[in-house]
PDB file of N, CA and C in Angstrom:
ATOM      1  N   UNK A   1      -1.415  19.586   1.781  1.00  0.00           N
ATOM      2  CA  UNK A   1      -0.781  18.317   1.417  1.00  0.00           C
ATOM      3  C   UNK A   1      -1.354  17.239   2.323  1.00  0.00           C
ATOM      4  N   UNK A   2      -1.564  16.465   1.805  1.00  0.00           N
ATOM      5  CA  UNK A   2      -2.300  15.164   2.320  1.00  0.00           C
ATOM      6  C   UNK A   2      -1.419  14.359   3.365  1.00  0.00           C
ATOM      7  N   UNK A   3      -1.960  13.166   4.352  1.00  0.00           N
ATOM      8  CA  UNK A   3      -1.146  12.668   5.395  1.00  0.00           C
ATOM      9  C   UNK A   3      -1.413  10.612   4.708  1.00  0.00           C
ATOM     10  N   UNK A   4      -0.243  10.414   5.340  1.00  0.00           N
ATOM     11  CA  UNK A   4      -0.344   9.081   5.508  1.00  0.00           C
ATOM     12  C   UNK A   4      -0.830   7.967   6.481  1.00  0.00           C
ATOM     13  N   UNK A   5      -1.360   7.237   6.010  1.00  0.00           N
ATOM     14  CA  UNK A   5      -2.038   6.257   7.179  1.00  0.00           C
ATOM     15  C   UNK A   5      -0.626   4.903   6.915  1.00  0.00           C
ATOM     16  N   UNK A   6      -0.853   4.131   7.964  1.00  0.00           N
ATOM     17  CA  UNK A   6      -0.438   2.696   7.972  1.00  0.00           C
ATOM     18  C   UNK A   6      -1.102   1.868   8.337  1.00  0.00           C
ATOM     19  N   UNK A   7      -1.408   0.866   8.189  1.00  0.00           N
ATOM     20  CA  UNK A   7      -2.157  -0.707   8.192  1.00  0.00           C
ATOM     21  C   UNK A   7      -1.262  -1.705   8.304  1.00  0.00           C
ATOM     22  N   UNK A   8      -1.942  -2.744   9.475  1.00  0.00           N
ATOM     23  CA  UNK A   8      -0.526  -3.793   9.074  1.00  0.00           C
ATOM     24  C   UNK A   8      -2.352  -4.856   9.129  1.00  0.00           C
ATOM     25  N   UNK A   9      -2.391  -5.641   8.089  1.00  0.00           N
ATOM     26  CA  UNK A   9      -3.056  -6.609   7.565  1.00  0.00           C
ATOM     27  C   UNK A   9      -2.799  -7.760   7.642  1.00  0.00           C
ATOM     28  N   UNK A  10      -1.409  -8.124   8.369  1.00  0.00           N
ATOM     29  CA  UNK A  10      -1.188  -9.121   8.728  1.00  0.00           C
ATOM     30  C   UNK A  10      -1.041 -10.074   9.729  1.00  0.00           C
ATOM     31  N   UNK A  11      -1.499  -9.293  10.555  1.00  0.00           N
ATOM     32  CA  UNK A  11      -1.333  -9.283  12.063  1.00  0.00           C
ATOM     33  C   UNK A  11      -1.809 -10.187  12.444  1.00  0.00           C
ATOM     34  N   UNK A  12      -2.755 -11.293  12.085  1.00  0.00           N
ATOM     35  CA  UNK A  12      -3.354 -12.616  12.608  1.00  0.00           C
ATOM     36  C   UNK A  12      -3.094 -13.402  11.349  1.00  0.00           C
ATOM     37  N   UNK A  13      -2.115 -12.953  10.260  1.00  0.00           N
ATOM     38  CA  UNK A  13      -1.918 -13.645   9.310  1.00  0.00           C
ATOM     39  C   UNK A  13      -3.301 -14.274   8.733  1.00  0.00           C
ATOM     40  N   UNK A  14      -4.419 -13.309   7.821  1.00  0.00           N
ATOM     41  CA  UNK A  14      -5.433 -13.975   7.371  1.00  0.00           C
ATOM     42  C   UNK A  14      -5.294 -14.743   5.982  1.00  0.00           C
ATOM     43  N   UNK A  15      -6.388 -15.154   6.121  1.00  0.00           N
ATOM     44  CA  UNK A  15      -6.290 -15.491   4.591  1.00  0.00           C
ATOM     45  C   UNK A  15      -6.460 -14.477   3.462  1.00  0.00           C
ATOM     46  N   UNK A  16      -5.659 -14.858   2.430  1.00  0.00           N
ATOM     47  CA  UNK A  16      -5.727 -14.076   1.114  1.00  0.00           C
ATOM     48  C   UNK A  16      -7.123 -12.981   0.758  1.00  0.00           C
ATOM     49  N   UNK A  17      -7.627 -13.703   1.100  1.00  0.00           N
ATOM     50  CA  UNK A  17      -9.628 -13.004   1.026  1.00  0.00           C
ATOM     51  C   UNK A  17      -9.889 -11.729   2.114  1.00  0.00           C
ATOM     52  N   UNK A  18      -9.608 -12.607   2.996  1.00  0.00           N
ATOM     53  CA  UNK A  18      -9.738 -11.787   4.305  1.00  0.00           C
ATOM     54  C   UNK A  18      -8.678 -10.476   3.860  1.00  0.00           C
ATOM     55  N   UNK A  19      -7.590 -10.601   3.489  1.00  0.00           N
ATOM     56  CA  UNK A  19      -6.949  -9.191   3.731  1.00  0.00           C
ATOM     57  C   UNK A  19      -7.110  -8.519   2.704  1.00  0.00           C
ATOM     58  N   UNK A  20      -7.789  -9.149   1.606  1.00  0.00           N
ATOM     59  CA  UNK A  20      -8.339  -8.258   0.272  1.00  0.00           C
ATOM     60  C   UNK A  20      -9.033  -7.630   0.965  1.00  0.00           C
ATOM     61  N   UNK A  21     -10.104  -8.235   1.604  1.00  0.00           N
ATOM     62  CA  UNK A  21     -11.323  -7.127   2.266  1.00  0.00           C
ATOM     63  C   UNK A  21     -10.847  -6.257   3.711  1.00  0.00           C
ATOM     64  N   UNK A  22      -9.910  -6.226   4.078  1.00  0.00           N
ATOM     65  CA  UNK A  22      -9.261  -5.302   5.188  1.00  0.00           C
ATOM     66  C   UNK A  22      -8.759  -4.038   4.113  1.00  0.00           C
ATOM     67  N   UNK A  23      -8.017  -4.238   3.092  1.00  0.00           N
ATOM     68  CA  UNK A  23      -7.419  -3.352   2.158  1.00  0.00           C
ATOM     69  C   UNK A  23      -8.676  -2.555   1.918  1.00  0.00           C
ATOM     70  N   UNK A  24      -9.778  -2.946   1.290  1.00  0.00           N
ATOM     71  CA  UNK A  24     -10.803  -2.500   0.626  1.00  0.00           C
ATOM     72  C   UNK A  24     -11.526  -1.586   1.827  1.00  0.00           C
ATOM     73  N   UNK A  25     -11.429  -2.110   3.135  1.00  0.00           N
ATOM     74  CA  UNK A  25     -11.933  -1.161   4.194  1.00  0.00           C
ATOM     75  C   UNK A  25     -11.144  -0.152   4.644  1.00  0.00           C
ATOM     76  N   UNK A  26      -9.828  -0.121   4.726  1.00  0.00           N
ATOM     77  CA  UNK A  26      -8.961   0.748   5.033  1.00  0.00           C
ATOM     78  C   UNK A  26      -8.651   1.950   3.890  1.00  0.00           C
ATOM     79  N   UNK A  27      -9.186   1.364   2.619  1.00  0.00           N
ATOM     80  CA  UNK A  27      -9.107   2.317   1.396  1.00  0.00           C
ATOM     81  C   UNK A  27      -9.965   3.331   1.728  1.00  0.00           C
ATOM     82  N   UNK A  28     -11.453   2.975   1.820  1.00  0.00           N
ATOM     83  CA  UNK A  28     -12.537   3.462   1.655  1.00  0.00           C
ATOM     84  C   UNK A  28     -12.623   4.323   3.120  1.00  0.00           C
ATOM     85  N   UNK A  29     -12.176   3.363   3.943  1.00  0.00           N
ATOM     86  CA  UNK A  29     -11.801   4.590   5.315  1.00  0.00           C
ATOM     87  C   UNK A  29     -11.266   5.473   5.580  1.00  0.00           C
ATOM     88  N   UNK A  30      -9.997   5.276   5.370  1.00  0.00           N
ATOM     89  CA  UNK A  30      -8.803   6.230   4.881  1.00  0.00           C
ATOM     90  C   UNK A  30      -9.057   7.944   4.053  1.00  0.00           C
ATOM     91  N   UNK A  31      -9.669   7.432   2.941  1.00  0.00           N
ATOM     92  CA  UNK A  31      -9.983   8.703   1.897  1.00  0.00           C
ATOM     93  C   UNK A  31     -11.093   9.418   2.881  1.00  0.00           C
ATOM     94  N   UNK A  32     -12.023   8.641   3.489  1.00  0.00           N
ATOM     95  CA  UNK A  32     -13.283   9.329   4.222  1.00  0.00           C
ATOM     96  C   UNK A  32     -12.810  10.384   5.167  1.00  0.00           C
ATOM     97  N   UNK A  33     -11.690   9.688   5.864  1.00  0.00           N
ATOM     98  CA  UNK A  33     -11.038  10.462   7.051  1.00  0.00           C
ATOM     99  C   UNK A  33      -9.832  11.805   6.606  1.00  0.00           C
ATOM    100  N   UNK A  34      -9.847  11.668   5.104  1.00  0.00           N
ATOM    101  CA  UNK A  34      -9.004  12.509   4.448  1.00  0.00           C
ATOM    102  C   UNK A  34      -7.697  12.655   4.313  1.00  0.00           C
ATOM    103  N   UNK A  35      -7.711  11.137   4.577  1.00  0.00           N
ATOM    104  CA  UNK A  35      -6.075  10.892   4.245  1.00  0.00           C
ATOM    105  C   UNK A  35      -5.600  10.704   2.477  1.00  0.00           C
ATOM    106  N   UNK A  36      -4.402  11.033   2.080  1.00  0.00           N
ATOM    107  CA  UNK A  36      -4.282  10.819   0.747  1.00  0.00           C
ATOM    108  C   UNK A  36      -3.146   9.424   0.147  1.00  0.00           C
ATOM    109  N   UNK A  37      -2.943   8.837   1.377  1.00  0.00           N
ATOM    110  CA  UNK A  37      -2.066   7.771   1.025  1.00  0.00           C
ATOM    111  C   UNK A  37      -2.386   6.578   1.885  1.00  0.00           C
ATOM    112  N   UNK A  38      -1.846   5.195   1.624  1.00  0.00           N
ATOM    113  CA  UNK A  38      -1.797   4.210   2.436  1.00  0.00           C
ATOM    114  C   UNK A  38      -0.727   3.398   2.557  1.00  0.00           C
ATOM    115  N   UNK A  39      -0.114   3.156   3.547  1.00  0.00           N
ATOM    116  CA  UNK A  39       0.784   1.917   3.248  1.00  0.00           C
ATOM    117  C   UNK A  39       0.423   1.181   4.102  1.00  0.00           C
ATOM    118  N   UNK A  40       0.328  -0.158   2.972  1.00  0.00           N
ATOM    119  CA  UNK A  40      -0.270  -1.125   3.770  1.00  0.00           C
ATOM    120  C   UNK A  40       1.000  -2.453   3.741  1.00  0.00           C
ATOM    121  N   UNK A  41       0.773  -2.459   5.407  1.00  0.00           N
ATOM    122  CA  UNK A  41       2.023  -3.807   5.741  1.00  0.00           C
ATOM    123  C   UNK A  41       1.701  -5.454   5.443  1.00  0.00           C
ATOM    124  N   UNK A  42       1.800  -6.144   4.556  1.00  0.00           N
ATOM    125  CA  UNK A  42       1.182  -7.030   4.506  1.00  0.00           C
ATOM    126  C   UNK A  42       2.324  -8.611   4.650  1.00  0.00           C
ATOM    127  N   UNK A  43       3.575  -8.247   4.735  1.00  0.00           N
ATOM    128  CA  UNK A  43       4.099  -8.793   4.670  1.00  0.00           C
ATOM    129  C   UNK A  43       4.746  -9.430   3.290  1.00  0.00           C
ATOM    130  N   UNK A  44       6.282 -10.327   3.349  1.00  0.00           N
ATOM    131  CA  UNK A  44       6.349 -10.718   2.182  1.00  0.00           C
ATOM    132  C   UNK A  44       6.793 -12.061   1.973  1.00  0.00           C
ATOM    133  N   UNK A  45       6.311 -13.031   2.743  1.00  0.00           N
ATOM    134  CA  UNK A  45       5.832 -14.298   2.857  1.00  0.00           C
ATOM    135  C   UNK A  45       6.684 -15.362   3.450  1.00  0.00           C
ATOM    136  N   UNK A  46       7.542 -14.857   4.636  1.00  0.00           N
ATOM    137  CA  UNK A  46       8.673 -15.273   5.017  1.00  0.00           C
ATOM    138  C   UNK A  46       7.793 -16.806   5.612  1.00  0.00           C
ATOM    139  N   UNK A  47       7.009 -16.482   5.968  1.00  0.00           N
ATOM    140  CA  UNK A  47       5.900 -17.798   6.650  1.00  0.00           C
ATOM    141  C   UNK A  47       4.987 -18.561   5.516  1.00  0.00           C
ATOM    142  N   UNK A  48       4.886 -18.308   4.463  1.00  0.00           N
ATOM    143  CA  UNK A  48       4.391 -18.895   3.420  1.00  0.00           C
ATOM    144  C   UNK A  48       3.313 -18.830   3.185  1.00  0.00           C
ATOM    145  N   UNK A  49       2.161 -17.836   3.947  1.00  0.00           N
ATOM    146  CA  UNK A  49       0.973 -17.029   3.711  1.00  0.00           C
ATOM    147  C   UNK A  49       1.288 -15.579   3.121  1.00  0.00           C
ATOM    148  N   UNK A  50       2.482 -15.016   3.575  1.00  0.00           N
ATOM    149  CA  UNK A  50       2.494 -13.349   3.480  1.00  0.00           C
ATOM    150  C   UNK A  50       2.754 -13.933   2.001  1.00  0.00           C
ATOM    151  N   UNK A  51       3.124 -14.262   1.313  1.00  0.00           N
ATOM    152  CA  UNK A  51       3.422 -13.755   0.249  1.00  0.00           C
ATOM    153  C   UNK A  51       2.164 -14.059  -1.011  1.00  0.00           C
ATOM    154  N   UNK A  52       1.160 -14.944  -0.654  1.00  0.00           N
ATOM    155  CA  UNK A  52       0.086 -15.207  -1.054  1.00  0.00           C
ATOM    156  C   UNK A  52      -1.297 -13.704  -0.805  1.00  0.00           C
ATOM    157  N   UNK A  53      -0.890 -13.292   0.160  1.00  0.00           N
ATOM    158  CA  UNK A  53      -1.510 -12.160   0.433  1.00  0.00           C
ATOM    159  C   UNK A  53      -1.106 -11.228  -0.347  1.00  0.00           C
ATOM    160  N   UNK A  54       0.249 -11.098  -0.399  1.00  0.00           N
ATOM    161  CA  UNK A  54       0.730 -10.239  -0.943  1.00  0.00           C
ATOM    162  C   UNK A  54       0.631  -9.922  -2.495  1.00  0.00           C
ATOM    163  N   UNK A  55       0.862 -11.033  -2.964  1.00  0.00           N
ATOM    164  CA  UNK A  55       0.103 -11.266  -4.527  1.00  0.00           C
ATOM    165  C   UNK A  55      -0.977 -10.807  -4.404  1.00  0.00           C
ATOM    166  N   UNK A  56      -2.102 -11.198  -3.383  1.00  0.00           N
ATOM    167  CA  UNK A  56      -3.323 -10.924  -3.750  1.00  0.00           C
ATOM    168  C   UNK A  56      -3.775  -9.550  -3.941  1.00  0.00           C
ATOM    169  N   UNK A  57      -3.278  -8.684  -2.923  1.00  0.00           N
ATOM    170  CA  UNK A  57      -3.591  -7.697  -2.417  1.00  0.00           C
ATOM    171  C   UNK A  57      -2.928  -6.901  -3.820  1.00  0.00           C
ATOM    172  N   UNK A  58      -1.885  -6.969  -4.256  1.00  0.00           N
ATOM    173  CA  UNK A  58      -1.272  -6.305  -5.256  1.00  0.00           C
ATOM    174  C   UNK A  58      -2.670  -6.405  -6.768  1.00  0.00           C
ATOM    175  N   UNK A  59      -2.738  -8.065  -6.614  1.00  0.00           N
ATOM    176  CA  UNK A  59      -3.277  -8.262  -7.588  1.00  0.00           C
ATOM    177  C   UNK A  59      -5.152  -6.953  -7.765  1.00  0.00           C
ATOM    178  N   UNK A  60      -5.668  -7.100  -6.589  1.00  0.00           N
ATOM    179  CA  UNK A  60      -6.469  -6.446  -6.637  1.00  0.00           C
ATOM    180  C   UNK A  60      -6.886  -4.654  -6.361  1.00  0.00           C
ATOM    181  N   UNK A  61      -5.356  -4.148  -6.077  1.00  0.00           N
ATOM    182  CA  UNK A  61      -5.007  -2.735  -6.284  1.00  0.00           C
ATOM    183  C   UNK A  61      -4.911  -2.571  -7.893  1.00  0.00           C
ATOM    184  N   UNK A  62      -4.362  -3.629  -8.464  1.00  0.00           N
ATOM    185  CA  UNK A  62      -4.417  -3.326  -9.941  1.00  0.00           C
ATOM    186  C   UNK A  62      -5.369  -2.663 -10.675  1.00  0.00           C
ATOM    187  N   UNK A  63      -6.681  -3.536  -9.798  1.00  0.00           N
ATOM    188  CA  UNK A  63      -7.813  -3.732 -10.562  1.00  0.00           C
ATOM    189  C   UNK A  63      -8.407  -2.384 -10.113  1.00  0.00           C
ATOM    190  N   UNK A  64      -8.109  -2.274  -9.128  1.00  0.00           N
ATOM    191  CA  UNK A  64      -8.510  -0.570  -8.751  1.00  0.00           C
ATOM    192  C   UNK A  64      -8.218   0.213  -8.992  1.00  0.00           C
ATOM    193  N   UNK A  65      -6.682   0.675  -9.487  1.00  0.00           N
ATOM    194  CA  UNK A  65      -6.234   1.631 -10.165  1.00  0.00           C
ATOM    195  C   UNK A  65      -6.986   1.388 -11.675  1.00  0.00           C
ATOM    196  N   UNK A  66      -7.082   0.716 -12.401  1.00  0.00           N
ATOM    197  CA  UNK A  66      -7.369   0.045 -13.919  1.00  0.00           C
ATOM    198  C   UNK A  66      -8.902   0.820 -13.878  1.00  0.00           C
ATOM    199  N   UNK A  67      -9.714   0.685 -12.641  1.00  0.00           N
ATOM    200  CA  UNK A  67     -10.926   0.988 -12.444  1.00  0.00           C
ATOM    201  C   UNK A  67     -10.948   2.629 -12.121  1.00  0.00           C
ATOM    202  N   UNK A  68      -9.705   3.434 -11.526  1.00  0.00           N
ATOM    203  CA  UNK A  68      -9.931   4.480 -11.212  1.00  0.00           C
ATOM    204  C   UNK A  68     -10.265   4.852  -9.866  1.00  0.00           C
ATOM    205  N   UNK A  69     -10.602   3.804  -9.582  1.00  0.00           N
ATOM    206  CA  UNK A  69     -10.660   3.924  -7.336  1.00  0.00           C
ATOM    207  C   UNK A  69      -9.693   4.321  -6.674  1.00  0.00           C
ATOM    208  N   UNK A  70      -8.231   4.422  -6.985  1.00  0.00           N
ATOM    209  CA  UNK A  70      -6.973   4.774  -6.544  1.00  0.00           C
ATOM    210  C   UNK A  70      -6.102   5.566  -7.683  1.00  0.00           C
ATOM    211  N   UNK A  71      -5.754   6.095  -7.342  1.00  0.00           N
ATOM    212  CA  UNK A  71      -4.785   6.960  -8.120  1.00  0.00           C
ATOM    213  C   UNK A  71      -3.181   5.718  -8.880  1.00  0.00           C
ATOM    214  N   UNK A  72      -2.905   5.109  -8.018  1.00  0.00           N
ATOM    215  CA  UNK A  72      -1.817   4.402  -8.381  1.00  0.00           C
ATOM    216  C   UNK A  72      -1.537   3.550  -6.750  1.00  0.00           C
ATOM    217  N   UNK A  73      -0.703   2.676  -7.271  1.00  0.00           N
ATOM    218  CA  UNK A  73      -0.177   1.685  -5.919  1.00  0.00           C
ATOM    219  C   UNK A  73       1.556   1.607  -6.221  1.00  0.00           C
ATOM    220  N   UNK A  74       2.444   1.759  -5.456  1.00  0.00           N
ATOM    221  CA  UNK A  74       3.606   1.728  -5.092  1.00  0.00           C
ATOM    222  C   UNK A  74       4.222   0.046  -4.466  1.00  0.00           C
ATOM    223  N   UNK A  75       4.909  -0.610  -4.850  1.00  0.00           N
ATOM    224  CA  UNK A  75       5.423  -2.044  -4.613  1.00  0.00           C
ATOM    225  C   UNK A  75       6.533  -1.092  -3.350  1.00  0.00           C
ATOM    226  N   UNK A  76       6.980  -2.041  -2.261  1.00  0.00           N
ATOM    227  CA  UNK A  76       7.975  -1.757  -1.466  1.00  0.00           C
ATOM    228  C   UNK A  76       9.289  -1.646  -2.393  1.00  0.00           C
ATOM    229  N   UNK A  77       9.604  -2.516  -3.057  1.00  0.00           N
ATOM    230  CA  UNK A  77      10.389  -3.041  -3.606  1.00  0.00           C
ATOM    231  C   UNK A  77      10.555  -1.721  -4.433  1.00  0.00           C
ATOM    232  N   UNK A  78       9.849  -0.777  -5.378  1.00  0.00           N
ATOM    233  CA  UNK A  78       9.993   0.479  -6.019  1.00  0.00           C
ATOM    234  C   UNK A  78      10.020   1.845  -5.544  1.00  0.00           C
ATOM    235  N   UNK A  79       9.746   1.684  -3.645  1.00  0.00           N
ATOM    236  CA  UNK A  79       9.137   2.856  -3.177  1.00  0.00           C
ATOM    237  C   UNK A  79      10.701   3.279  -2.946  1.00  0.00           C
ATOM    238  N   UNK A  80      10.923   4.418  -4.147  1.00  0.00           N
ATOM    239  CA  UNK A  80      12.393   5.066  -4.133  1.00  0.00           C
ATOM    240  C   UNK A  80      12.058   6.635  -4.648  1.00  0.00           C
ATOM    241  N   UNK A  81      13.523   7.331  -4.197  1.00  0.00           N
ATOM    242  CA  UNK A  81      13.719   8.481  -4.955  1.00  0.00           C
ATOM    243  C   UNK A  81      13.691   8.332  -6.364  1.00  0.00           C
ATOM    244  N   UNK A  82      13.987   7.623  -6.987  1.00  0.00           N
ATOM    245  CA  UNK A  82      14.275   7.146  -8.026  1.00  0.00           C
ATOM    246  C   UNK A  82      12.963   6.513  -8.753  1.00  0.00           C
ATOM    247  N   UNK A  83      11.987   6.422  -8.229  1.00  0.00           N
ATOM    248  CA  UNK A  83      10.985   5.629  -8.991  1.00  0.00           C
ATOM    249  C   UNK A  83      10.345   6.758  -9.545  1.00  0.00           C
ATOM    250  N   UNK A  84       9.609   6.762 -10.882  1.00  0.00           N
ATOM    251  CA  UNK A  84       8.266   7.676 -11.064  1.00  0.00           C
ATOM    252  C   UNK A  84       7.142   7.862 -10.363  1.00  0.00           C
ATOM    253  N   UNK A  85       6.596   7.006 -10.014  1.00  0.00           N
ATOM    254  CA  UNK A  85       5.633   6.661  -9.253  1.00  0.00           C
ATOM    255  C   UNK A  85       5.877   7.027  -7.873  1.00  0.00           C
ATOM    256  N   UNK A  86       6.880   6.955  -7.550  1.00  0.00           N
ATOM    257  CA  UNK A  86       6.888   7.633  -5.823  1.00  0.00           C
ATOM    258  C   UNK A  86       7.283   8.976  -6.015  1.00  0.00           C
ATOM    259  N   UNK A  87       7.870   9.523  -6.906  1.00  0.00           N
ATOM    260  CA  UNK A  87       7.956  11.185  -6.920  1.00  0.00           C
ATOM    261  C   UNK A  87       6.866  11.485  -7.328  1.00  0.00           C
ATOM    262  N   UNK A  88       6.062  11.396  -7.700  1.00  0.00           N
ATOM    263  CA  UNK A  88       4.663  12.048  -8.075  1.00  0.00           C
ATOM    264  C   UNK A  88       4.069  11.875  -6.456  1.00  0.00           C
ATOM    265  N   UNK A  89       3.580  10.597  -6.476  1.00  0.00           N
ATOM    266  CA  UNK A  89       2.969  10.437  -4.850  1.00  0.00           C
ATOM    267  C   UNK A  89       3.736  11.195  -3.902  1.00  0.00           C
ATOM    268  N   UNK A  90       4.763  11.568  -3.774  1.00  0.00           N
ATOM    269  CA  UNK A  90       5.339  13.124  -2.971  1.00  0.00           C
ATOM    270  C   UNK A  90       4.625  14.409  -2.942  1.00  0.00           C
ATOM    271  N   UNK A  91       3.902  14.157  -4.548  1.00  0.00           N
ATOM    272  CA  UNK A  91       3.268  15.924  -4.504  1.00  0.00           C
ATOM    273  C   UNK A  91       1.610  15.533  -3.853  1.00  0.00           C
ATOM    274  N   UNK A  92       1.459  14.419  -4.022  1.00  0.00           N
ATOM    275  CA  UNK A  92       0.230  14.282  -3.225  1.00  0.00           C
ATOM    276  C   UNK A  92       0.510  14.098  -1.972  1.00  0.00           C
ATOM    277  N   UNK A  93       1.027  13.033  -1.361  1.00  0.00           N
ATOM    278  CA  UNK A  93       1.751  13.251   0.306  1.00  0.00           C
ATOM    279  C   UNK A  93       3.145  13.551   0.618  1.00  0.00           C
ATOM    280  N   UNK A  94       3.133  14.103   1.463  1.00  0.00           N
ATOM    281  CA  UNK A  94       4.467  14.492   1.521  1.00  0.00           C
ATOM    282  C   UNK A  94       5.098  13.898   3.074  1.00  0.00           C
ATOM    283  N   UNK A  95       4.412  13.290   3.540  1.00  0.00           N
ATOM    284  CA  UNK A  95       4.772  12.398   4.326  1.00  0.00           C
ATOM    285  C   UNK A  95       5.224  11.551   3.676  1.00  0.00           C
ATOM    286  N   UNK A  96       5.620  10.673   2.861  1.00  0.00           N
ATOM    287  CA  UNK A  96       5.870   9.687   1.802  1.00  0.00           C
ATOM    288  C   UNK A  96       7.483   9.885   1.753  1.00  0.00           C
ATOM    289  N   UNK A  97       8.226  11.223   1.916  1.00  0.00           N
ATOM    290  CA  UNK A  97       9.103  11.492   1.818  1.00  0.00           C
ATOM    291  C   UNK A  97      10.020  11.101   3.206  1.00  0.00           C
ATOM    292  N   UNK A  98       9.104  11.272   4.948  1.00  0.00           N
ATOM    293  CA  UNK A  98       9.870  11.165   5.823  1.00  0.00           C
ATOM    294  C   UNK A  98       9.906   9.120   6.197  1.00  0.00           C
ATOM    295  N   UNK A  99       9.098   8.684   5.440  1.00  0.00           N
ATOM    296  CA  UNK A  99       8.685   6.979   5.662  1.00  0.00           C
ATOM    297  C   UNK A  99      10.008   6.198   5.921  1.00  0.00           C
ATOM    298  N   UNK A 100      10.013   5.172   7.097  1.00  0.00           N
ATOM    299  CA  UNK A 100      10.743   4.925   7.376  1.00  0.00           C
ATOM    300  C   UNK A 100      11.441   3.394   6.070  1.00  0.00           C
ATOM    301  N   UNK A 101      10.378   3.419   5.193  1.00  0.00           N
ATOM    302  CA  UNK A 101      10.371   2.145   4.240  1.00  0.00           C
ATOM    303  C   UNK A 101      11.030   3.256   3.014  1.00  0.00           C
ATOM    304  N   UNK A 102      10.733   3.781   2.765  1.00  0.00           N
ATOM    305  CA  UNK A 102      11.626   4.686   1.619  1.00  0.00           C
ATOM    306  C   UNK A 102      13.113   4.399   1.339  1.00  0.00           C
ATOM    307  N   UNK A 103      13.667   3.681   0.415  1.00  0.00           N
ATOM    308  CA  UNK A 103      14.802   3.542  -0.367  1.00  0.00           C
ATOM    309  C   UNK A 103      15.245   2.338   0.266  1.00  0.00           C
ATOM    310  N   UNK A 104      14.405   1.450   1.052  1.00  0.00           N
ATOM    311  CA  UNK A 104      15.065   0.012   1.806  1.00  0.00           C
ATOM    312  C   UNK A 104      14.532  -1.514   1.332  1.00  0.00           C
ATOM    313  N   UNK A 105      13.619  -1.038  -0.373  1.00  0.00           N
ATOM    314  CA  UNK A 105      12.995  -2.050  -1.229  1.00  0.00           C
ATOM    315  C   UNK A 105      12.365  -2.922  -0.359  1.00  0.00           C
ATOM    316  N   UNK A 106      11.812  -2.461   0.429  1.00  0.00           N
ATOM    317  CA  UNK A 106      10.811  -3.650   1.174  1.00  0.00           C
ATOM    318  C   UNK A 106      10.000  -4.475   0.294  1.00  0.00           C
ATOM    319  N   UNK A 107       9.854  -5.368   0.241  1.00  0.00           N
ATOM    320  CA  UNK A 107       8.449  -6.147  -0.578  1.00  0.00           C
ATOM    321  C   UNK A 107       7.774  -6.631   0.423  1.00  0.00           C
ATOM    322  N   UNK A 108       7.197  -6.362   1.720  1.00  0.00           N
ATOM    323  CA  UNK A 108       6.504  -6.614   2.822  1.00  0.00           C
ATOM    324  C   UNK A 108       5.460  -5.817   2.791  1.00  0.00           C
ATOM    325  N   UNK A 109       5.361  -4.380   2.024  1.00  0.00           N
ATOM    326  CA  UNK A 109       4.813  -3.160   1.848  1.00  0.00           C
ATOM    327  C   UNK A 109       4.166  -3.099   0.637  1.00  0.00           C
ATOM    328  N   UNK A 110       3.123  -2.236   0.439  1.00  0.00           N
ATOM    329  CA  UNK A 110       2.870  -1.548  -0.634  1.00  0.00           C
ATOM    330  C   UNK A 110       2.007  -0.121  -0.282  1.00  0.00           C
ATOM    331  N   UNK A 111       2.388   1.080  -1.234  1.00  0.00           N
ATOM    332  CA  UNK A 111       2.114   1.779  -0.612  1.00  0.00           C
ATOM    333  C   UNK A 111       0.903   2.603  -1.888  1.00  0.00           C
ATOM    334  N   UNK A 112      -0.623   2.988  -1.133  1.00  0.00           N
ATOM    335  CA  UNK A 112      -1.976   3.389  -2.278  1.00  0.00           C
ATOM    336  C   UNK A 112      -1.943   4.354  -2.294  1.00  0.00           C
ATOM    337  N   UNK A 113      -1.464   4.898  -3.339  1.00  0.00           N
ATOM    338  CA  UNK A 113      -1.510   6.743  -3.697  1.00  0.00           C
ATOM    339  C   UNK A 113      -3.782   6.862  -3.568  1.00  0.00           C
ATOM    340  N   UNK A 114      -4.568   7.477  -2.700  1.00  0.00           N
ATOM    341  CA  UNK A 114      -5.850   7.680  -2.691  1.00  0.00           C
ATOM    342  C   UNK A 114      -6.107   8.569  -4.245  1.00  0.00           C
TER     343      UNK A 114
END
């Protein structure tokens, strides 16, 4: 069973661009190092950048799952017992299950099934 990484992408609060391309490095890093999940902290725009990031970053996991580069992406806001999408990503990590963001609808989060 696969392990989880964390990222926090927000940490100098970049621009929208900039943390597309942190995501895109931490993806591609991540799987290399043989991890099977990501959650990435990006914030959810309490300062009026996170949430521009946050769009973005969502927006362009889309395009990666759509493309097949990721298995699926998890919103904070859905990462539940209760979601489809996070009980499946259980059988791929199972760290996913002990996360301290699990059932507290974060939208600061999103979490990349690899």
């Amino acid at each position: 069973m696969g392990s989880l990484r964390e990222v926090n992408i927000k940490y100098d609060m970049p621009t929208a661009s900039d943390a597309v391309k942190r995501v895109t490095y931490f993806i591609r890093n991540s799987r290399a190092q043989g991890y099977s999940a990501v959650k990435i902290i990006h914030g959810y725009g309490s300062t009026g950048k996170g949430g521009k990031i946050r769009v973005e970053v969502r927006r362009y996991l889309d395009g990666q799952k759509r493309r097949g580069f990721i298995r699926d992406y998890i919103t904070g806001e859905n990462f539940s017992i209760f979601d489809e999408a996070t009980r499946s990503a259980f059988l791929t990590c199972d760290d996913l299950r002990r996360d301290s963001d699990l059932e507290r609808a974060n939208n600061g989060i999103t979490i990349v099934v690899l």
